[in-house]
N, C-alpha and C. Protein backbone atom coordinates (compact mmCIF):
# COMPACT_ATOMS: atom_id res chain seq x y z
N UNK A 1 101.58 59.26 97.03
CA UNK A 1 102.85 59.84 97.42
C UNK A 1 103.81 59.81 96.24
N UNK A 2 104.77 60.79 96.04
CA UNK A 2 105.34 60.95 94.61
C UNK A 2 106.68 60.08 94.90
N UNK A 3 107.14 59.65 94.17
CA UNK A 3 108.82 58.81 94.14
C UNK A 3 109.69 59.34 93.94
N UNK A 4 110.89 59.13 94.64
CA UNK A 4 112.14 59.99 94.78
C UNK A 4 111.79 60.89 96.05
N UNK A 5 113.69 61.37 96.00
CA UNK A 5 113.69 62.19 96.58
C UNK A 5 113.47 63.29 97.16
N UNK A 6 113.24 64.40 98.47
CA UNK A 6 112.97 65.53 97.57
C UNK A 6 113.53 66.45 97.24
N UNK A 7 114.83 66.73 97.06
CA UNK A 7 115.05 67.39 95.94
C UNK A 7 115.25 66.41 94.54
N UNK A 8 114.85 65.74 94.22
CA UNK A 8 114.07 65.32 93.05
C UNK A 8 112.94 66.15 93.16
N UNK A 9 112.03 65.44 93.34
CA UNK A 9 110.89 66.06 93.17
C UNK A 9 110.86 67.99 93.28
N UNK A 10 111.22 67.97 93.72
CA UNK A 10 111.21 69.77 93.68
C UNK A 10 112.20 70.24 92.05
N UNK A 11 113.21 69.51 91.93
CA UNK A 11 113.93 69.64 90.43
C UNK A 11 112.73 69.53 89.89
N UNK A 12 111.74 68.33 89.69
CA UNK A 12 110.96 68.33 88.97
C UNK A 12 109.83 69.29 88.66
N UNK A 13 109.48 69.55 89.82
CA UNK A 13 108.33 70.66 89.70
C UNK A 13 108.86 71.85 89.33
N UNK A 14 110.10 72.43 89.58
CA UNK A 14 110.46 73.98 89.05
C UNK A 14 111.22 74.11 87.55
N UNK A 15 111.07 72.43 87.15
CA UNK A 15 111.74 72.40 85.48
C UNK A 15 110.49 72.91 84.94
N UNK A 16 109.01 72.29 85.28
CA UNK A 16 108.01 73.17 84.82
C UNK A 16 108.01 74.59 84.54
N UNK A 17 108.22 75.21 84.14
CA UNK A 17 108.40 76.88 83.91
C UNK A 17 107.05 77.40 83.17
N UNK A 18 106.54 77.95 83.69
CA UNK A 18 105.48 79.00 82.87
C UNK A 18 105.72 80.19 82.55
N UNK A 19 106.31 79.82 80.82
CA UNK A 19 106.79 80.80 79.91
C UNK A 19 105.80 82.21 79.64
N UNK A 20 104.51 82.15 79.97
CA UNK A 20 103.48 83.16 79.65
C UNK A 20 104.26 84.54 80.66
N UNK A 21 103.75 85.71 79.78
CA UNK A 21 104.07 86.88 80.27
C UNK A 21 103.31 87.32 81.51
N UNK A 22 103.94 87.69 82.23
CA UNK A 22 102.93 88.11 83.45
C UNK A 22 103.82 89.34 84.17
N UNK A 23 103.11 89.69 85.64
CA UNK A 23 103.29 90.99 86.07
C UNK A 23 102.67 90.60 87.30
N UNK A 24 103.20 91.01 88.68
CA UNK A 24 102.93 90.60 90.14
C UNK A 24 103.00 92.05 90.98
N UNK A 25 101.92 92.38 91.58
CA UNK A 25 101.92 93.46 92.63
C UNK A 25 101.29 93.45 93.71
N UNK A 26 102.04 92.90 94.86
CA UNK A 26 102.32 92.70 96.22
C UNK A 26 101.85 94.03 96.98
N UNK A 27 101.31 93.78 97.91
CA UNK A 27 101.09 94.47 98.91
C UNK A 27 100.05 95.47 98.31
N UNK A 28 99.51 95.39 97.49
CA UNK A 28 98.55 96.57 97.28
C UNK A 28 97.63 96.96 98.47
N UNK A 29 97.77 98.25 98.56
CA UNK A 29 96.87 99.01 99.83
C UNK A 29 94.98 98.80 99.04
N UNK A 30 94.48 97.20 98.78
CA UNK A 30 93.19 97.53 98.39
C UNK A 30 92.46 95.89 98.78
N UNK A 31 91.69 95.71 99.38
CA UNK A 31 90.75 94.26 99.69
C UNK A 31 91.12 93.69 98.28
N UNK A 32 90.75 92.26 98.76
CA UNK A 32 90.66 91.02 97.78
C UNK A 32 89.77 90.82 96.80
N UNK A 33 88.21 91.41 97.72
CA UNK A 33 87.09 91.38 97.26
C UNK A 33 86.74 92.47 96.21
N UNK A 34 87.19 94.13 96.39
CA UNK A 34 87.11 95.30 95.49
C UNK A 34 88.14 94.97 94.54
N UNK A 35 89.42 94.07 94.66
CA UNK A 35 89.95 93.85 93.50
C UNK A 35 89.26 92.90 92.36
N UNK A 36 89.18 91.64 92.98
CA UNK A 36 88.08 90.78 92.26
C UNK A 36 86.89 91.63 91.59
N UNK A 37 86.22 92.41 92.02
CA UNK A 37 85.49 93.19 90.96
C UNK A 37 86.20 93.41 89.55
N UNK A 38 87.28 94.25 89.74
CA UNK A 38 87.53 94.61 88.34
C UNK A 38 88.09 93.43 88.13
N UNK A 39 89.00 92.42 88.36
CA UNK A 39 89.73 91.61 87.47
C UNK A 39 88.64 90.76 86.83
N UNK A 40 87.43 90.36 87.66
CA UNK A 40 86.69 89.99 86.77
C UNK A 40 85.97 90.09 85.87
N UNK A 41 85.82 91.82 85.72
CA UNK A 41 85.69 92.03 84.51
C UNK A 41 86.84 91.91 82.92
N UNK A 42 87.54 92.06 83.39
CA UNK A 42 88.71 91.86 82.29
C UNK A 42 89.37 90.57 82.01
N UNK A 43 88.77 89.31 82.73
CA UNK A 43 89.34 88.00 82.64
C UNK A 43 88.99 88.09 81.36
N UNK A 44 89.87 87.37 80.59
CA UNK A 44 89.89 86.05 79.21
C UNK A 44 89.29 87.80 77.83
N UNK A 45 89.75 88.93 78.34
CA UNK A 45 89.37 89.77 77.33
C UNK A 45 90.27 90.06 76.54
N UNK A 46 90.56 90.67 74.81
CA UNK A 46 91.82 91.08 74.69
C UNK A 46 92.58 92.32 75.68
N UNK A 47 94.05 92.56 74.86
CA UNK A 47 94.22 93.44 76.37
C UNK A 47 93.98 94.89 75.97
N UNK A 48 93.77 95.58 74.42
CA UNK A 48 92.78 96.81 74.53
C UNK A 48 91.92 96.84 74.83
N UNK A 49 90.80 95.95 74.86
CA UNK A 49 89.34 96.07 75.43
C UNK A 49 89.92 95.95 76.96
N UNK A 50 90.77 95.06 77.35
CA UNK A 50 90.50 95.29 79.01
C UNK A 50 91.41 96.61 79.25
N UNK A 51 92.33 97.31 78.65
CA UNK A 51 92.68 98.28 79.08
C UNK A 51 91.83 99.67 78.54
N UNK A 52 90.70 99.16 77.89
CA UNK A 52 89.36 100.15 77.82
C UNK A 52 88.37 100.26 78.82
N UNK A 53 88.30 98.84 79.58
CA UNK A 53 87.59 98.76 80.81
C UNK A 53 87.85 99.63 82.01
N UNK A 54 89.84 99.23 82.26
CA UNK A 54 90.20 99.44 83.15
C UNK A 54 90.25 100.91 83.29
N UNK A 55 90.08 101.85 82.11
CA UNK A 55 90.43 103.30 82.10
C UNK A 55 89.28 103.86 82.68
N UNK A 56 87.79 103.43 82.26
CA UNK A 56 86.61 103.93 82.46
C UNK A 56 86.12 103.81 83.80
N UNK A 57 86.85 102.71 84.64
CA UNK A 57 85.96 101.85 85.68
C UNK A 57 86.29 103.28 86.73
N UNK A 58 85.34 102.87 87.76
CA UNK A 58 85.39 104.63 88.69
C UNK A 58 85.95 103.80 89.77
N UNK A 59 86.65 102.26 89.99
CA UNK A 59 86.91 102.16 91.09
C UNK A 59 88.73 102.55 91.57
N UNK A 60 88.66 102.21 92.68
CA UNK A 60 90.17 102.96 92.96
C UNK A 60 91.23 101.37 92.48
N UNK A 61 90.57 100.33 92.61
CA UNK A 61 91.82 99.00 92.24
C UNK A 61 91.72 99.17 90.66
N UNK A 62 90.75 100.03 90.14
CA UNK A 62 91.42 99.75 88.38
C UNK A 62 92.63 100.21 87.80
N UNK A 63 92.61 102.07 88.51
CA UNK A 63 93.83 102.53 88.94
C UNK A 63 95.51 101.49 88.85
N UNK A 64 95.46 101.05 89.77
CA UNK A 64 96.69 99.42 90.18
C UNK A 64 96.57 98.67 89.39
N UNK A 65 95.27 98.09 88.90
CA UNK A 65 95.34 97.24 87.53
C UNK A 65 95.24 97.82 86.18
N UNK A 66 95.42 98.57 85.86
CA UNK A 66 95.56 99.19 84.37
C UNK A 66 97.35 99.48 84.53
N UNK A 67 98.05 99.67 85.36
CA UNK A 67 99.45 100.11 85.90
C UNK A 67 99.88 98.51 85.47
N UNK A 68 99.35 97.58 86.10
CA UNK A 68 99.65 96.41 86.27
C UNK A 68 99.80 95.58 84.99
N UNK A 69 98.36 96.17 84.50
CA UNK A 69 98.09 95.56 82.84
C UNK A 69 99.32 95.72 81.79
N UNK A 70 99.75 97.05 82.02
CA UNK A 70 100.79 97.72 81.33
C UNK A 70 102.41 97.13 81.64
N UNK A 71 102.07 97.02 82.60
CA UNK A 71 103.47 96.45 82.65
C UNK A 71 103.79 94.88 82.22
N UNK A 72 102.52 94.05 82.02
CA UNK A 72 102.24 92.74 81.88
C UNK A 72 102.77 92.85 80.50
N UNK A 73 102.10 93.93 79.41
CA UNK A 73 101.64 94.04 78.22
C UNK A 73 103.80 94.25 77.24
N UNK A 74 104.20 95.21 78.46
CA UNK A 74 105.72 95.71 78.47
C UNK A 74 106.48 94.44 78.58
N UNK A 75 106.29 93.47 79.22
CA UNK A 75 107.04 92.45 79.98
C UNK A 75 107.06 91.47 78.67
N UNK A 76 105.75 91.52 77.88
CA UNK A 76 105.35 90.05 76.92
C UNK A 76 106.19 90.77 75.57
N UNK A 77 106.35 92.10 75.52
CA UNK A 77 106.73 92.66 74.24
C UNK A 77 108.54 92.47 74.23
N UNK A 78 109.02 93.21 75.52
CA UNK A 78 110.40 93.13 75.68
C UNK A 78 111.07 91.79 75.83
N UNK A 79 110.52 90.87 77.13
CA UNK A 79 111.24 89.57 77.23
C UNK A 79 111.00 88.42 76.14
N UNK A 80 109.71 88.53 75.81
CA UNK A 80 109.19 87.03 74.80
C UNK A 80 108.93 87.66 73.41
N UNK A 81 109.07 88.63 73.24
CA UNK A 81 108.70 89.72 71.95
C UNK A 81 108.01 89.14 70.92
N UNK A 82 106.58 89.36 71.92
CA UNK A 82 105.23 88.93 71.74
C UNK A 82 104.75 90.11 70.89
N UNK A 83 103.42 90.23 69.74
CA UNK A 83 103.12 91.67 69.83
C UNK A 83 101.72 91.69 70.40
N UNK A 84 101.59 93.33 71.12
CA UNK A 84 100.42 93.71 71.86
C UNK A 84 98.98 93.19 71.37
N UNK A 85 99.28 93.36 69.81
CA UNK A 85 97.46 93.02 69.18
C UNK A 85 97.47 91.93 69.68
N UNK A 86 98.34 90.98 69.75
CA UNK A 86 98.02 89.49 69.79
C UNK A 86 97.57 88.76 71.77
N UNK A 87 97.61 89.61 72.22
CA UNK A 87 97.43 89.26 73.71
C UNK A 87 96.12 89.26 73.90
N UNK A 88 95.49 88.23 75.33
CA UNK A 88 94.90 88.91 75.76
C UNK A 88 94.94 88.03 77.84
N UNK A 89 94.02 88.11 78.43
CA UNK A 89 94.31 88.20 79.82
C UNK A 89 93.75 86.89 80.42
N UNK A 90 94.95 85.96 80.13
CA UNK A 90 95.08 84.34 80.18
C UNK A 90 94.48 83.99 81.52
N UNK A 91 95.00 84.40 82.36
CA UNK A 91 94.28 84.23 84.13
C UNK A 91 94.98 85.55 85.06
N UNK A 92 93.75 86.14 85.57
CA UNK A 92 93.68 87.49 86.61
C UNK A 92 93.45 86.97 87.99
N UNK A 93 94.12 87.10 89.03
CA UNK A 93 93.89 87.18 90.37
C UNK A 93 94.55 87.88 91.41
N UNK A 94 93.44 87.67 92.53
CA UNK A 94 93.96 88.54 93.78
C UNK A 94 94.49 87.31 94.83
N UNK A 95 95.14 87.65 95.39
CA UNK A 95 95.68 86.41 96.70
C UNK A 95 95.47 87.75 98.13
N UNK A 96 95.06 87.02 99.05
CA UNK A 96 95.34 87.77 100.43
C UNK A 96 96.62 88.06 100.90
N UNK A 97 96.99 89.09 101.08
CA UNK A 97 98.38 89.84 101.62
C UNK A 97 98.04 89.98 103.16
N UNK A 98 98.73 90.40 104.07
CA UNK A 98 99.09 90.92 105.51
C UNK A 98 97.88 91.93 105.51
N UNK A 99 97.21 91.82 106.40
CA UNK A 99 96.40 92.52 106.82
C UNK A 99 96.65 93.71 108.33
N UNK A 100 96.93 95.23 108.17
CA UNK A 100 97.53 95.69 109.09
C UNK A 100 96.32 96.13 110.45
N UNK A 101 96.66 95.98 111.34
CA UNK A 101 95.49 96.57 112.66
C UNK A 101 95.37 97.51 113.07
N UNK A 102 94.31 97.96 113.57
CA UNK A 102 94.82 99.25 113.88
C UNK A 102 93.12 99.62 114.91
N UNK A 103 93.15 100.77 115.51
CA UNK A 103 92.30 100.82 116.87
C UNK A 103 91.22 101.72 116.86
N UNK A 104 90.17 101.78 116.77
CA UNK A 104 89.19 102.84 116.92
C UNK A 104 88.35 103.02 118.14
N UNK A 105 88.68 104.44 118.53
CA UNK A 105 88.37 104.49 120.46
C UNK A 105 87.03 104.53 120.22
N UNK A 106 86.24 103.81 121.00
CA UNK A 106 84.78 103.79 121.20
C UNK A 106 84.66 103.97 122.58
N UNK A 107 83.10 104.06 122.67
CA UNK A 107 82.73 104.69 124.18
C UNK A 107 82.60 103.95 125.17
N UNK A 108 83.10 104.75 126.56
CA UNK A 108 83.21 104.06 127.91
C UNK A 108 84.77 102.84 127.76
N UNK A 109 85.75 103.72 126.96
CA UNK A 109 86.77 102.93 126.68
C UNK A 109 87.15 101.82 126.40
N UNK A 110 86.11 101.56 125.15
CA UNK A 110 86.40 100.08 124.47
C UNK A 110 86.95 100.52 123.29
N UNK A 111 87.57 99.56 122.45
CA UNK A 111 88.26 99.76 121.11
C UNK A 111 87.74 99.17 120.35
N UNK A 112 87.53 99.48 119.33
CA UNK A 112 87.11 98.58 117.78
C UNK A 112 88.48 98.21 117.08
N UNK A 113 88.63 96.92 116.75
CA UNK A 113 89.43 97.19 115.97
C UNK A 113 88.79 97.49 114.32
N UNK A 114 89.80 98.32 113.68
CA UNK A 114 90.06 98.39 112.48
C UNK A 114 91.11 97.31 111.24
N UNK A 115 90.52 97.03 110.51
CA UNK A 115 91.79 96.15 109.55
C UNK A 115 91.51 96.11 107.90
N UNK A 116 92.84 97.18 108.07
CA UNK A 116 93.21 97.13 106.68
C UNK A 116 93.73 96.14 105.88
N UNK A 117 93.01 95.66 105.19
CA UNK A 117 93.89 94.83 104.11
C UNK A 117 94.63 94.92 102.62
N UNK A 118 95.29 94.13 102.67
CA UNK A 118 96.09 94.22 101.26
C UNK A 118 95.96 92.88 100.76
N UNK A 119 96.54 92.87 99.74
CA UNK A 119 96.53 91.44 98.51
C UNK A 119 97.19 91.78 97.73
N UNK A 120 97.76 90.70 96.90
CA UNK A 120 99.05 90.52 95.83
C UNK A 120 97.87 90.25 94.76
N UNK A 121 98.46 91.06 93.48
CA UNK A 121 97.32 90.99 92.57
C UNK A 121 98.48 90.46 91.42
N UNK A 122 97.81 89.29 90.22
CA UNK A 122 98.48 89.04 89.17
C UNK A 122 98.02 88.78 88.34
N UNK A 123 98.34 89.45 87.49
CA UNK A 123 98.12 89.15 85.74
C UNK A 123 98.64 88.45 84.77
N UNK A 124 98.11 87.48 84.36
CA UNK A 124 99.28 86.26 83.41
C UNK A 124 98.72 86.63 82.07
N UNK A 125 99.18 87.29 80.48
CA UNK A 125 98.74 87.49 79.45
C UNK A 125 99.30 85.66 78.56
N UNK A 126 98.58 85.75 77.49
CA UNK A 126 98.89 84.81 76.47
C UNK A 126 98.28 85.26 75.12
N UNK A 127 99.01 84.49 74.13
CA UNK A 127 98.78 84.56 73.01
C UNK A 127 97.34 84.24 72.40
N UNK A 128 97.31 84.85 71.36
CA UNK A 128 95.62 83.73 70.76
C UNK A 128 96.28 83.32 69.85
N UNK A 129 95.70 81.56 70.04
CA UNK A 129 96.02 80.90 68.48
C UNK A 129 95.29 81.34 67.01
């Protein structure tokens, strides 16, 4: 159990700051699992080779992550004025978002359901030493 208060302890944990450049996109209309495909191809790559991946790949989440990449790549140049050669894709993930329901009439009036899901996808870039 940690000591102090808690707002101590919460001061403490959010003085931690993780200065690395990153980029967050919520609610994407795409599974956890078809995202994880591509991000795992582009984990720990620089970020032209993964934004060489992401251009070629035929799936529809590379689309959202090459958008995503770019804005990661925008974020490290403008706020921490990092340069682009020097990046590459520190840790990639998908988290589960709200999953919406929805009804498919089947026969002798039963329903299937249907469920769409979404997930928050994020990209954290860093430097190479």
């Amino acid at each position: 159990m940690a000591k102090g208060s808690r707002s101590q302890i919460k001061r403490e944990r959010n003085a931690k700051k993780d200065t690395r450049p990153s980029a967050k996109l919520s609610y994407a209309r795409v599974s956890v699992q078809k995202a994880c495909f591509v991000l795992d191809a582009i984990r720990g790559k620089d970020v032209q080779t993964a934004l060489g991946i992401v251009a070629y790949n035929p799936r529809y989440a590379s689309t959202l992550i090459e958008k995503l990449l770019k804005s990661a790549v925008a974020n490290a140049e403008n706020n921490n004025g990092m340069k682009a050669e020097n990046l590459y894709v520190a840790e990639c993930y998908a988290n589960k978002g709200p999953t919406m329901k929805r009804i498919r009439p089947r026969a002798q009036g039963r329903a299937y359901r249907i469920e769409k899901r979404m997930s928050h996808i994020t990209i954290v870039l860093d430097e190479k030493k």
